[in-house]
Protein backbone atom coordinates (compact mmCIF):
# COMPACT_ATOMS: atom_id res chain seq x y z
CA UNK A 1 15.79 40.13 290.05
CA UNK A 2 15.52 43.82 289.90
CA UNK A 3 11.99 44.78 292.08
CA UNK A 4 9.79 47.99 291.30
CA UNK A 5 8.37 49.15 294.21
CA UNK A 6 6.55 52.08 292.88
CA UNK A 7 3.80 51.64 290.04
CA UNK A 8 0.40 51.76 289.36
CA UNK A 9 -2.50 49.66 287.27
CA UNK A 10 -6.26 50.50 286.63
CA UNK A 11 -7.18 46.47 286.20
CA UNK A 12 -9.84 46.12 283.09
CA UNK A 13 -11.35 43.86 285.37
CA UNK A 14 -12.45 46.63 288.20
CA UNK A 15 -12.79 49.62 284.72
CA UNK A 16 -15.67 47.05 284.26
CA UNK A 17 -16.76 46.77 287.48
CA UNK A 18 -17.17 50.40 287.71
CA UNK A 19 -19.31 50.64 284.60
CA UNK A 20 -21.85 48.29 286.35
CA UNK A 21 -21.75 49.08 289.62
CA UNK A 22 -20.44 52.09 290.58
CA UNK A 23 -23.99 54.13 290.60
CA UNK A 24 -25.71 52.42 293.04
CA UNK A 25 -22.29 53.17 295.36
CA UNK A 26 -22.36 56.79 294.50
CA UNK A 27 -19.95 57.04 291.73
CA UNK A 28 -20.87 58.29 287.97
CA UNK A 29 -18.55 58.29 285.08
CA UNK A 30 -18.86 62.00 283.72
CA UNK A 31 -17.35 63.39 280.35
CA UNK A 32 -14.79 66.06 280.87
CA UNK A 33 -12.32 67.79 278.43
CA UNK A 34 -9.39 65.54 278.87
CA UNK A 35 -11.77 62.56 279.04
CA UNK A 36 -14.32 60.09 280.74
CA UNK A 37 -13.68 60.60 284.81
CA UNK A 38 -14.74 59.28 287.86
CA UNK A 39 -16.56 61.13 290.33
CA UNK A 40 -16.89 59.99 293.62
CA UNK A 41 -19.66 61.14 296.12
CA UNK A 42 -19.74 64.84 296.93
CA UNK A 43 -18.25 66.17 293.99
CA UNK A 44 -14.63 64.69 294.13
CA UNK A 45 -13.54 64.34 290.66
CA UNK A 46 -10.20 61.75 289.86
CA UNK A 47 -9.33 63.32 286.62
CA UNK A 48 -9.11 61.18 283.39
CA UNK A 49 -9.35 57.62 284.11
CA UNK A 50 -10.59 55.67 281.10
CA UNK A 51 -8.47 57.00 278.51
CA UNK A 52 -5.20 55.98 280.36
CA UNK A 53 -4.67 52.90 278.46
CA UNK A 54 -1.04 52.68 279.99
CA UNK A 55 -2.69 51.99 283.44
CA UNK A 56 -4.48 49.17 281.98
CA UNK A 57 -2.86 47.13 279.13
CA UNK A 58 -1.27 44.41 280.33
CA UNK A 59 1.05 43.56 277.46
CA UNK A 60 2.54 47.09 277.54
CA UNK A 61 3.35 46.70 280.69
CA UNK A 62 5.07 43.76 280.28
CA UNK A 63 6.80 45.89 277.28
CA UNK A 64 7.87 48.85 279.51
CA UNK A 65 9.45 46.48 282.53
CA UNK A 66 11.38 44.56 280.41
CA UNK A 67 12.77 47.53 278.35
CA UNK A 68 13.46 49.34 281.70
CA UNK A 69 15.54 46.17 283.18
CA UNK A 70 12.47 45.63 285.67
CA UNK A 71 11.97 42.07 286.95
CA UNK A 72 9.10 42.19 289.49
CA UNK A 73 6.53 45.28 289.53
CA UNK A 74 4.95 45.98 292.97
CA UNK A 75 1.35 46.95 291.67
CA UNK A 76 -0.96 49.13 293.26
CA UNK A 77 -3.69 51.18 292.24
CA UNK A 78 -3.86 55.03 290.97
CA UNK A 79 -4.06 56.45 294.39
CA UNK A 80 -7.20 58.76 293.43
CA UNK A 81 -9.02 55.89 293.52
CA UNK A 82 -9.08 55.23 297.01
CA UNK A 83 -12.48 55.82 297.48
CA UNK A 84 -11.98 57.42 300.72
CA UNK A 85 -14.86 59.54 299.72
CA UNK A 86 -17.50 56.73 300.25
CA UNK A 87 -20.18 55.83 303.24
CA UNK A 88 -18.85 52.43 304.84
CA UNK A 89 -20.99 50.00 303.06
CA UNK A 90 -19.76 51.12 299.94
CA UNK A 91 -16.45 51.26 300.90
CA UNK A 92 -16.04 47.73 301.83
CA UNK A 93 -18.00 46.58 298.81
CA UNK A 94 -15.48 48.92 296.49
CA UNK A 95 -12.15 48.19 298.54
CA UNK A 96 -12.95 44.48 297.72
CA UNK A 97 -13.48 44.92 293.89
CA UNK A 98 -10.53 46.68 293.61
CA UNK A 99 -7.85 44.58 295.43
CA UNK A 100 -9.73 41.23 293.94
CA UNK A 101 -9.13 43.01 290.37
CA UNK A 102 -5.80 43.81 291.01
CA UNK A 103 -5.02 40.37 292.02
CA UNK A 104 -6.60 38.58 289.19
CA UNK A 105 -3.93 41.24 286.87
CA UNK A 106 -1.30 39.81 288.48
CA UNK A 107 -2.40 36.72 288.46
CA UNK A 108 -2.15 36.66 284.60
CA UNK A 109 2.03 36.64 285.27
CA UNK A 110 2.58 35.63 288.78
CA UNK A 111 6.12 35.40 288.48
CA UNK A 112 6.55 39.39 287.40
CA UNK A 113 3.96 41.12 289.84
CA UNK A 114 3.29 41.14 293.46
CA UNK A 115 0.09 43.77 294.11
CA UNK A 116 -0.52 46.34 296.81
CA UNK A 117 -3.98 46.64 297.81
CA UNK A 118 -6.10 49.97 299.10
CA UNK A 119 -8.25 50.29 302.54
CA UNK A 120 -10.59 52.31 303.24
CA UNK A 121 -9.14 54.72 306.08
CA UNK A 122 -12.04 56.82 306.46
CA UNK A 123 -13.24 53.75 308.50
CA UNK A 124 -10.52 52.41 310.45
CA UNK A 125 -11.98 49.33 311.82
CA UNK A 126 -13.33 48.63 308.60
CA UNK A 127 -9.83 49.54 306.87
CA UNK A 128 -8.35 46.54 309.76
CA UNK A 129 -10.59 44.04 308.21
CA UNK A 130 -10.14 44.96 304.76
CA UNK A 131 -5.83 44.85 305.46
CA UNK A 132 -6.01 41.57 306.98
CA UNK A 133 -8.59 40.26 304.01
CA UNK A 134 -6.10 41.62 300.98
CA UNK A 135 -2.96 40.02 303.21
CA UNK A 136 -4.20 36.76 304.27
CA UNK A 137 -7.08 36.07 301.82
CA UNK A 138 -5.76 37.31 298.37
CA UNK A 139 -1.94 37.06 298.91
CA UNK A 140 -1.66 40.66 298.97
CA UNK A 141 2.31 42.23 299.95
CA UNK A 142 0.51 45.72 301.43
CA UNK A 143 -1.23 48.80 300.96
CA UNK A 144 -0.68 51.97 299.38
CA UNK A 145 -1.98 55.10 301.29
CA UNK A 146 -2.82 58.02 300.17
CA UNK A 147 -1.10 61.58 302.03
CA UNK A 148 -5.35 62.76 303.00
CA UNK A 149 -8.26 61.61 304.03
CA UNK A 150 -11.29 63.57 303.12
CA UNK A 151 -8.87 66.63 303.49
CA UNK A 152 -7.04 65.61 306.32
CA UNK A 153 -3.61 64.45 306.83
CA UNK A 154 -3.02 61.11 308.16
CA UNK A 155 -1.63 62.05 311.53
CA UNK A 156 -4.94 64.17 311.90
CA UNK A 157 -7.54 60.96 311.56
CA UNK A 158 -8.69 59.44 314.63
CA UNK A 159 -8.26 55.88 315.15
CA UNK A 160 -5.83 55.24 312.55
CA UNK A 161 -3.40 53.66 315.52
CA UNK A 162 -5.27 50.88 314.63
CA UNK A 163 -4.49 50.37 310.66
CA UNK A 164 -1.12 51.13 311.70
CA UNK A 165 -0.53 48.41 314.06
CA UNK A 166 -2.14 45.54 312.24
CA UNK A 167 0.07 46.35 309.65
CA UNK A 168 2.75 45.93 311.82
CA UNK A 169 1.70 42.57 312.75
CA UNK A 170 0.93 41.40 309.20
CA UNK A 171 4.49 42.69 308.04
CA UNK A 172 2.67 44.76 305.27
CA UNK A 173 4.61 46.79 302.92
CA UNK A 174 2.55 50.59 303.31
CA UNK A 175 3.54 52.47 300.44
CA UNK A 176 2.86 56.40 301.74
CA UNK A 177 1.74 58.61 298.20
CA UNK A 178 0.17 62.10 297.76
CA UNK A 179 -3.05 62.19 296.72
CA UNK A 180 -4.54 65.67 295.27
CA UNK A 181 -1.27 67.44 296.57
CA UNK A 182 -1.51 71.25 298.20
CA UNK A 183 -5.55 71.21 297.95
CA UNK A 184 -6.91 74.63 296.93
CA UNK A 185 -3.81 76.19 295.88
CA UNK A 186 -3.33 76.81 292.34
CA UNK A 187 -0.57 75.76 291.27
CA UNK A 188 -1.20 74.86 287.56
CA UNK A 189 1.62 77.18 286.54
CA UNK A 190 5.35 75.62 285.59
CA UNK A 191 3.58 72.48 286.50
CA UNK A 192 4.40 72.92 290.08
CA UNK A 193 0.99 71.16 290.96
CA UNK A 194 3.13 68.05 290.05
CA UNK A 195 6.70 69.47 290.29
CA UNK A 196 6.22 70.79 293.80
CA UNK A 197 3.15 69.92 295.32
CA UNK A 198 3.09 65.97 295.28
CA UNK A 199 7.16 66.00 296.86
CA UNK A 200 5.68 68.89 299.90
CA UNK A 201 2.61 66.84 300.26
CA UNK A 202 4.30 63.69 300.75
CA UNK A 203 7.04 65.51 303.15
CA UNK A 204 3.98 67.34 305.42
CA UNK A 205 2.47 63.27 305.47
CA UNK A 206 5.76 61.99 306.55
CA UNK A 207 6.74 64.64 308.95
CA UNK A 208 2.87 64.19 310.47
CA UNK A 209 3.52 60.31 310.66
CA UNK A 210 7.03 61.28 312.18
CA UNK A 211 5.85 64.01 314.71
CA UNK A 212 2.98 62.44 315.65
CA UNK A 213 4.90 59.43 317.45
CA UNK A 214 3.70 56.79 314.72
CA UNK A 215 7.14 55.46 314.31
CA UNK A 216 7.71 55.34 317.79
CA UNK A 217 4.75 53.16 318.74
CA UNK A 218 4.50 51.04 315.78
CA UNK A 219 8.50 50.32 315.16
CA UNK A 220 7.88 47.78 312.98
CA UNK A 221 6.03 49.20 310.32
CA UNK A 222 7.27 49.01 306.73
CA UNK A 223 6.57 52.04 305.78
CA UNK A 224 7.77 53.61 302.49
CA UNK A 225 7.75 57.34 301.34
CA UNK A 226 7.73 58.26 297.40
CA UNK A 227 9.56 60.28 295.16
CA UNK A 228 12.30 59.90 297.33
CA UNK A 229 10.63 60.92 300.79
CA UNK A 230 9.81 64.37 299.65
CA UNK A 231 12.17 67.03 300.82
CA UNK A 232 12.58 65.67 304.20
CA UNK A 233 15.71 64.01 303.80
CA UNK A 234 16.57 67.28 302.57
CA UNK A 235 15.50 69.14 305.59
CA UNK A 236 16.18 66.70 308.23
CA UNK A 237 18.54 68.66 310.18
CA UNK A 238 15.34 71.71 310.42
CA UNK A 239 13.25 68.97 311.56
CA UNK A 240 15.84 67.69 314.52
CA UNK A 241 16.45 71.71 314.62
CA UNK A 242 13.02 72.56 315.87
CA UNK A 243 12.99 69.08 318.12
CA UNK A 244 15.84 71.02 319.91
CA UNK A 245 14.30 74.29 320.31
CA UNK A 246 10.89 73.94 320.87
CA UNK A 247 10.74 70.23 322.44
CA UNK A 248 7.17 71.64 324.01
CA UNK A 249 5.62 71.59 320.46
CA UNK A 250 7.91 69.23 318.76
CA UNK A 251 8.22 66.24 321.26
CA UNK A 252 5.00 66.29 322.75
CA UNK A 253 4.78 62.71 320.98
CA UNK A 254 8.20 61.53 320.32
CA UNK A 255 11.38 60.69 322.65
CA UNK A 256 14.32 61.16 319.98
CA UNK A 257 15.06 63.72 317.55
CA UNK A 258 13.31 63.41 314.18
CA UNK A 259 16.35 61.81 312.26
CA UNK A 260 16.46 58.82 313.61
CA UNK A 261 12.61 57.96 313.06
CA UNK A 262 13.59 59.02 309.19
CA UNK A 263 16.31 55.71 309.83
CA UNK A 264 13.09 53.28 310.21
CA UNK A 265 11.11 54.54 306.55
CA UNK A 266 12.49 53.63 303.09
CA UNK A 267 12.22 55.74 300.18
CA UNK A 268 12.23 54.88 296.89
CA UNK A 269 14.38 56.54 293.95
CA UNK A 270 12.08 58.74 292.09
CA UNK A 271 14.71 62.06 292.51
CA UNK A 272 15.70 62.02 288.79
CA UNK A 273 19.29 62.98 289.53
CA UNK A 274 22.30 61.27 290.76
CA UNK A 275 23.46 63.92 292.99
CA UNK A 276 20.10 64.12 294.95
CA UNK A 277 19.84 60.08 294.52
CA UNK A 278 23.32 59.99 296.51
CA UNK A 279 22.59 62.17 299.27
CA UNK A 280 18.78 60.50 299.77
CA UNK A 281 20.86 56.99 299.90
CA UNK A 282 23.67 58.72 302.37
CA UNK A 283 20.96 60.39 304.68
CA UNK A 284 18.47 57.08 304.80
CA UNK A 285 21.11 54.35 304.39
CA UNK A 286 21.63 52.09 301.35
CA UNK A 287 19.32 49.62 303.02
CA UNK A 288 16.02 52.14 303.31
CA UNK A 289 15.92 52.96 299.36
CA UNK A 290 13.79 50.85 296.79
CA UNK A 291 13.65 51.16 292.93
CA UNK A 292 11.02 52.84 291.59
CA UNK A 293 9.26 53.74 288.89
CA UNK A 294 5.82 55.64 289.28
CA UNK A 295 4.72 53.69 285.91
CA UNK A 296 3.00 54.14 283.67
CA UNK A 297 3.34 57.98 284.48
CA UNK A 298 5.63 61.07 282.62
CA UNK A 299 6.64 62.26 285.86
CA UNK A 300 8.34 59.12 286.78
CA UNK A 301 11.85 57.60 286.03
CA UNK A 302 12.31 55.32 282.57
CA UNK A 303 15.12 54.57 283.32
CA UNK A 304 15.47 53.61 286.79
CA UNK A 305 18.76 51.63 286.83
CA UNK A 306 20.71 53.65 284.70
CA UNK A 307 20.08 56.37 287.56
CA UNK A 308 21.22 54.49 290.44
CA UNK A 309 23.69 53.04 288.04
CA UNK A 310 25.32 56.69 287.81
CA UNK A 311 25.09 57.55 291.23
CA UNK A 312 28.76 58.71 291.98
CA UNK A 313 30.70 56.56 294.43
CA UNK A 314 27.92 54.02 294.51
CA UNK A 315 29.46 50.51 294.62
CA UNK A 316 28.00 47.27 293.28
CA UNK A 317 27.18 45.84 296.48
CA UNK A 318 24.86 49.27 297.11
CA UNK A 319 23.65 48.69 293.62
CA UNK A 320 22.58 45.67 294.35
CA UNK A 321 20.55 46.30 297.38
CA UNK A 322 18.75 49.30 296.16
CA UNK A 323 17.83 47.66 292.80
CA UNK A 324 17.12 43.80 294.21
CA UNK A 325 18.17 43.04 298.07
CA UNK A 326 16.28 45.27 300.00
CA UNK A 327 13.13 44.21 297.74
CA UNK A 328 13.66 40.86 298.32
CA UNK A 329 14.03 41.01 301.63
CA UNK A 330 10.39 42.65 302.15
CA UNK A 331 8.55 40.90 299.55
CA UNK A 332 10.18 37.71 299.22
């Protein structure tokens, strides 16, 4: 039962919910160039949303998993729609509608999805609540989380200890992704806003979460890093590097060089090349990397097995775990 960790869905069901409700929360649907967007309160603008069809259609979904060898998608939502731009009433009210939507699209063929759900970190008692709710309540396997929070990153918001532990406790799958990557740099040229910026985003989030002594309070937290971690597993040996030289900055939270809190996070295996796919599986460990796809998006891999597939040296066993085991052994 090959398991994709990594891929996101825009329910009808909460497209619809938007359209009559989301006004009174804050949020108006405006017309851009590239499409019908939604903006969120102060400004914050997602990009196209209702033109994305692939986000949405069920049946080409079902289309795209089976022609990629996929089994069981792990759905969660496009991660600029957070919402971590609303005031705490909306939040909850918006938080709910979402993970209820997403639910009810998985519901419609429970045997391919499980769903990730989104919490509203801005609020961190709130976001508590909310985790326990999608969990217990809805059946929910996690959260996904986005890099920022109102322009900070995650090791920078108070009280987020808090998220962090009951999602210990619950055993939730937290899928880590970069939201808005490199804010206020322009980098529209060679497509590096995408290219670049989302893999050093998601390596400053992880190296925060690292630094920061997350890891080390909250061992147990499933934590998982896209597009392969970032460059960290890259640069591991400059993060130990400056653990060794300047252990006044770097281990003013932490007890133990950097790599071996990189040996508690998984990663899935969004690298688009065998070579880099190899060393992220020899640096984390065959059992810390997930299949994934980033669906329904160009940036992501359409052929996911193929690539580990062709991953030189990679045995069957290691295929196995990457593409099925270490899945099953989170979700079930």
């Amino acid at each position: 039962m090959v398991c994709d960790v990594h891929a996101h869905c825009i329910p009808q069901r909460f497209r619809d919910w938007l359209r009559r409700n989301g006004s009174p929360l804050g949020l108006e649907i405006v017309e851009t160039p590239r499409g019908p967007s939604l903006e969120f309160p102060g400004g914050v603008n997602t990009g196209p949303l209702f033109g994305t069809d692939a986000l949405t259609d069920h049946e080409l979904r079902l289309a795209a998993m089976d022609r990629m060898g996929i089994d069981i998608q792990v759905l969660a939502g496009w991660v600029d729609l957070t919402g971590y731009e609303l005031d705490v009433d909306g939040a909850a009210e918006y938080t709910r509608a979402h993970n209820e939507a997403l639910v009810a699209e998985a519901t419609r063929a429970p045997d391919r999805f499980r769903t990730l759900g989104t919490v509203p970190l801005q609020f961190p008692d709130l976001a508590v609540e909310l985790l326990e709710s999608a969990m217990i309540e809805l059946g929910m396997k996690g959260v996904q989380v986005a890099t920022t929070v109102r322009g900070r990153f995650l090791d920078e918001v108070d009280g987020l200890d808090a998220v962090w532990e009951a999602a210990a406790d619950l055993g939730a799958f937290v899928l880590l992704h970069p939201m808005r990557p490199l804010s206020g740099l322009d980098l529209a040229r060679y497509s590096m806003d995408n290219a670049v910026a989302r893999p050093v985003e998601t390596s400053v989030a992880l190296a925060g979460l690292i630094m920061s002594g997350v890891l080390e309070r909250h061992p147990g937290l499933r934590l998982c890093a896209v597009h392969g971690a970032g460059f960290i597993p890259y640069q591991i040996g400059r993060l130990d590097k400056a653990f060794e030289n300047s252990p006044e900055v770097t281990g003013l939270r932490i007890t133990r060089p950097p790599r071996e809190y990189l040996g508690m996070v998984y990663a899935d295996t969004i690298v688009h090349d065998p070579r880099s796919l190899a060393h992220l599986v020899a640096v984390m460990g065959v059992g810390r990397v997930l299949l994934g796809t980033d669906y329904p998006f160009p940036m992501g891999d359409q052929d996911p097995v193929g690539l580990i597939e062709s991953v030189p040296g990679l045995g069957v066993d290691a295929v196995r775990a990457i593409t099925t085991d270490n899945a099953k052994l989170i979700f079930g």
